[in-house]
Protein backbone atom coordinates (compact mmCIF):
# COMPACT_ATOMS: atom_id res chain seq x y z
CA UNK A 1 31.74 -16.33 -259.99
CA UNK A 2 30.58 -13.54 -262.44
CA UNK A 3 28.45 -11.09 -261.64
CA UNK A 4 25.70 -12.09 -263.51
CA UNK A 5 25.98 -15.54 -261.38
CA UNK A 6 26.03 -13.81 -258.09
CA UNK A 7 22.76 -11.86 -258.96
CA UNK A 8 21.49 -15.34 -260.18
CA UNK A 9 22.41 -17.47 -257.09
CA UNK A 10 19.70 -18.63 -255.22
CA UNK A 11 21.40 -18.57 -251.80
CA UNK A 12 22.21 -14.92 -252.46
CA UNK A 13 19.04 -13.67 -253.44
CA UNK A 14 17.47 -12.79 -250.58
CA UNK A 15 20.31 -11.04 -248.43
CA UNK A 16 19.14 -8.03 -246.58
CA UNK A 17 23.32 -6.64 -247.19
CA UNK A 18 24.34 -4.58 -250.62
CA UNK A 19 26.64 -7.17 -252.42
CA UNK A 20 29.55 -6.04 -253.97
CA UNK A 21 32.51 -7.46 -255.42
CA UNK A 22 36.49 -6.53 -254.96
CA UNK A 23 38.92 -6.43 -257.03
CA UNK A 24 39.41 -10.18 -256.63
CA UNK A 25 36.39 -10.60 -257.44
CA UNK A 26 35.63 -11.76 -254.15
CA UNK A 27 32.19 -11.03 -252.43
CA UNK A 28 31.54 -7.99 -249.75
CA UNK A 29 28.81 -7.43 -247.89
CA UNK A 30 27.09 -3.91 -246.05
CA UNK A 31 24.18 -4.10 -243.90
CA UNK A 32 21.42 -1.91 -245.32
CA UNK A 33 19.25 0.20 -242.79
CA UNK A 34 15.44 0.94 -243.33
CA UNK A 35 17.21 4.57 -242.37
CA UNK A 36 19.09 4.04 -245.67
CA UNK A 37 16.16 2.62 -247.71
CA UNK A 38 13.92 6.04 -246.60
CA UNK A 39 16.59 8.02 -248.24
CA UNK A 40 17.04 5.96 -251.23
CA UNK A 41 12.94 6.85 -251.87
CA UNK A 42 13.58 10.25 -251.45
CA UNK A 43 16.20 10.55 -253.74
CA UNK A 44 13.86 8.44 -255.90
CA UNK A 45 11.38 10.56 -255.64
CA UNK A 46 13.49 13.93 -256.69
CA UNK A 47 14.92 12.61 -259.40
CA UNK A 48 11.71 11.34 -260.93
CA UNK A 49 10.12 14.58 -260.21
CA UNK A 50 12.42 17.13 -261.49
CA UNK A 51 14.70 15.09 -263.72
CA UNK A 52 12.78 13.82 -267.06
CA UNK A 53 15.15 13.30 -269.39
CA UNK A 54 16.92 10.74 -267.56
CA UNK A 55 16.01 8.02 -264.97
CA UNK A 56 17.50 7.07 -261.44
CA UNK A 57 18.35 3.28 -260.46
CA UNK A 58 18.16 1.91 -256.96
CA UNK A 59 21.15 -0.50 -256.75
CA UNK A 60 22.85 -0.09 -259.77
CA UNK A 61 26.06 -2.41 -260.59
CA UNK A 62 28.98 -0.38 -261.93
CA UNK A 63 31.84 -2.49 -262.94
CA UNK A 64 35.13 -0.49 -261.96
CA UNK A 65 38.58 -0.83 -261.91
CA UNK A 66 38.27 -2.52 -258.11
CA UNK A 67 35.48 -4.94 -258.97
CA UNK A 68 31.51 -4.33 -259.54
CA UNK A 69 30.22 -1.74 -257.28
CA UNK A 70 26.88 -1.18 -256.47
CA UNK A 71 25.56 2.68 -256.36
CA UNK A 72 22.97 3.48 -253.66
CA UNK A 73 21.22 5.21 -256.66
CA UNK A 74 22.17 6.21 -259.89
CA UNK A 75 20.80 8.77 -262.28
CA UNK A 76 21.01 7.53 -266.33
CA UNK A 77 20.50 9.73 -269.39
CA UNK A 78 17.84 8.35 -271.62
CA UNK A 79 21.31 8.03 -274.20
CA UNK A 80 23.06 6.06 -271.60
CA UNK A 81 20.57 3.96 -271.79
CA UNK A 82 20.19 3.38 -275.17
CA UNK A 83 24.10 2.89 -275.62
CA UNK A 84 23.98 0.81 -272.40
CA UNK A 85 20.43 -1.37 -272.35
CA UNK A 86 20.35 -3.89 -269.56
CA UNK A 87 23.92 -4.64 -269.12
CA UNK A 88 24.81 -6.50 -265.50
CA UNK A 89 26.88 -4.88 -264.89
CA UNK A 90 26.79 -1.92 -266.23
CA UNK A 91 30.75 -1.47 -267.91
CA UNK A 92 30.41 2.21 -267.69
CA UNK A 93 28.81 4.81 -265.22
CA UNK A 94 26.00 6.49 -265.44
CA UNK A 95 26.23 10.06 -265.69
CA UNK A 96 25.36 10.82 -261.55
CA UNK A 97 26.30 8.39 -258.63
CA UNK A 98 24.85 8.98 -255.24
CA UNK A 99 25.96 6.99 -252.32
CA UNK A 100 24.32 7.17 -248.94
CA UNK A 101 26.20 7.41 -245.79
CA UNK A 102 25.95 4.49 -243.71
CA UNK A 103 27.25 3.81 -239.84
CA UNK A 104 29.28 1.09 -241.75
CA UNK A 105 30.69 3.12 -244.12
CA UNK A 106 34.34 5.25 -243.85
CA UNK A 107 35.69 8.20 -245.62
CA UNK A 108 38.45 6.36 -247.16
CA UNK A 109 35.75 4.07 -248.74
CA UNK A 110 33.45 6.75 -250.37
CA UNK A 111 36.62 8.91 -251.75
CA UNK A 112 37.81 5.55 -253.52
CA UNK A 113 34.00 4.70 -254.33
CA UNK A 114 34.03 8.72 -255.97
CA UNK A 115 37.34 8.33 -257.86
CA UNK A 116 36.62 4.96 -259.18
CA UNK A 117 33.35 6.02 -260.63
CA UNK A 118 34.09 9.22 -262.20
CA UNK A 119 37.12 6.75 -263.98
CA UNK A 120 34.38 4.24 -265.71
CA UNK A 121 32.15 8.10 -266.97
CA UNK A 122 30.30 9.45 -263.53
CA UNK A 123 30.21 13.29 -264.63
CA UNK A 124 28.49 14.01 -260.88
CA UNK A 125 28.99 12.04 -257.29
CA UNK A 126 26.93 12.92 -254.85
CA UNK A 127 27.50 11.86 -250.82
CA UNK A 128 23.84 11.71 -249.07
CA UNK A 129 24.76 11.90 -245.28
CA UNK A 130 21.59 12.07 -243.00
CA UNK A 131 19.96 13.49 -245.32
CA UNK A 132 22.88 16.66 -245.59
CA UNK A 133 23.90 16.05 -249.92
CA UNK A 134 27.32 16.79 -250.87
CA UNK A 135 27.83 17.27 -254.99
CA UNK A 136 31.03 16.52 -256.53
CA UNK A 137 32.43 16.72 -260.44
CA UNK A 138 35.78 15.18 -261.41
CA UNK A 139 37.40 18.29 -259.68
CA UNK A 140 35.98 19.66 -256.84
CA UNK A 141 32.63 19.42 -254.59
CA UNK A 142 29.94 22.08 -255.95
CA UNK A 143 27.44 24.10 -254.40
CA UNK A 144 24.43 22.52 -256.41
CA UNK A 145 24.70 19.97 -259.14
CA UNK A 146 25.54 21.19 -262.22
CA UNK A 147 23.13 18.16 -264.28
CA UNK A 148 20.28 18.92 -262.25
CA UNK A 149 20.21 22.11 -261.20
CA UNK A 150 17.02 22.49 -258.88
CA UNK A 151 18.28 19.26 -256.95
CA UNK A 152 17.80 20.03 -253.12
CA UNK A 153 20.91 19.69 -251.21
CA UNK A 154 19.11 18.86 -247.90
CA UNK A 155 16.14 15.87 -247.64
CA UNK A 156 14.34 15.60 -244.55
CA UNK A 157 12.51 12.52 -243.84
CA UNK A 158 8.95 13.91 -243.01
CA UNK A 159 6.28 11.32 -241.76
CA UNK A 160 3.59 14.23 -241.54
């Protein structure tokens, strides 16, 4: 199966797990938390408030080196996505990557997630652990992101 056929097939549809592939192309699956989803809003959120020349995207399929990945969020240029349009998967990154921590999730796998991202064009990864963000270029982790500057690096989830 392609990628375009595993977003298309009925009895995958409806999954609550992030699908991914590896690079077999064979089908992974993470359990998603409502935890996780809270975050992914606030990042949401951010972005769309303080970011305008761009937009973020929940989900977004990165094909990579190790098979299509799927970003927590990602944050497009309006140019990437005029060069890009609605390619599934996307064949290069856009320009920041943010994954969020999950209990199911291991070091190992978000350093390879990173480096395999910044290889298909990420300029920025970002690590969202309980709601503690971690910014990363190509070379090092940063105190702030260097795209969008004014981008907390703490997110608490409020229900006041």
């Amino acid at each position: 199966m392609n990628w375009q056929e595993i977003c298309e097939h009925p009895a995958l549809r409806e999954l609550p797990f992030k699908i991914e592939t590896n690079q077999w192309g064979k089908i992974e699956m993470c359990p998603a938390s409502n935890e996780h989803s809270l975050y992914q809003l606030l990042l949401i959120e951010w972005f769309l408030r303080i970011a305008p020349n761009g937009k973020p995207v929940p989900e977004c399929n990165i094909k990579t080196s190790k098979g299509v990945k799927v970003a927590d969020i990602a944050w497009g240029s309006f140019e990437f996505f005029k060069k890009n349009k609605r390619n599934n998967p996307y064949l290069e990154s856009p320009e920041i990557v943010v994954e969020i921590i999950s209990p199911s999730n291991t070091i190992a796998e978000m350093q390879e997630k990173k480096n395999l991202y910044f290889n298909v064009g990420a300029q920025e990864f970002w690590l969202c652990d309980q709601g503690n963000i971690k910014f990363f270029n190509q070379n090092k982790e940063l105190e702030f992101s260097e795209l969008i500057k004014n981008f907390p690096n703490y997110l608490e989830l409020n229900f006041a």
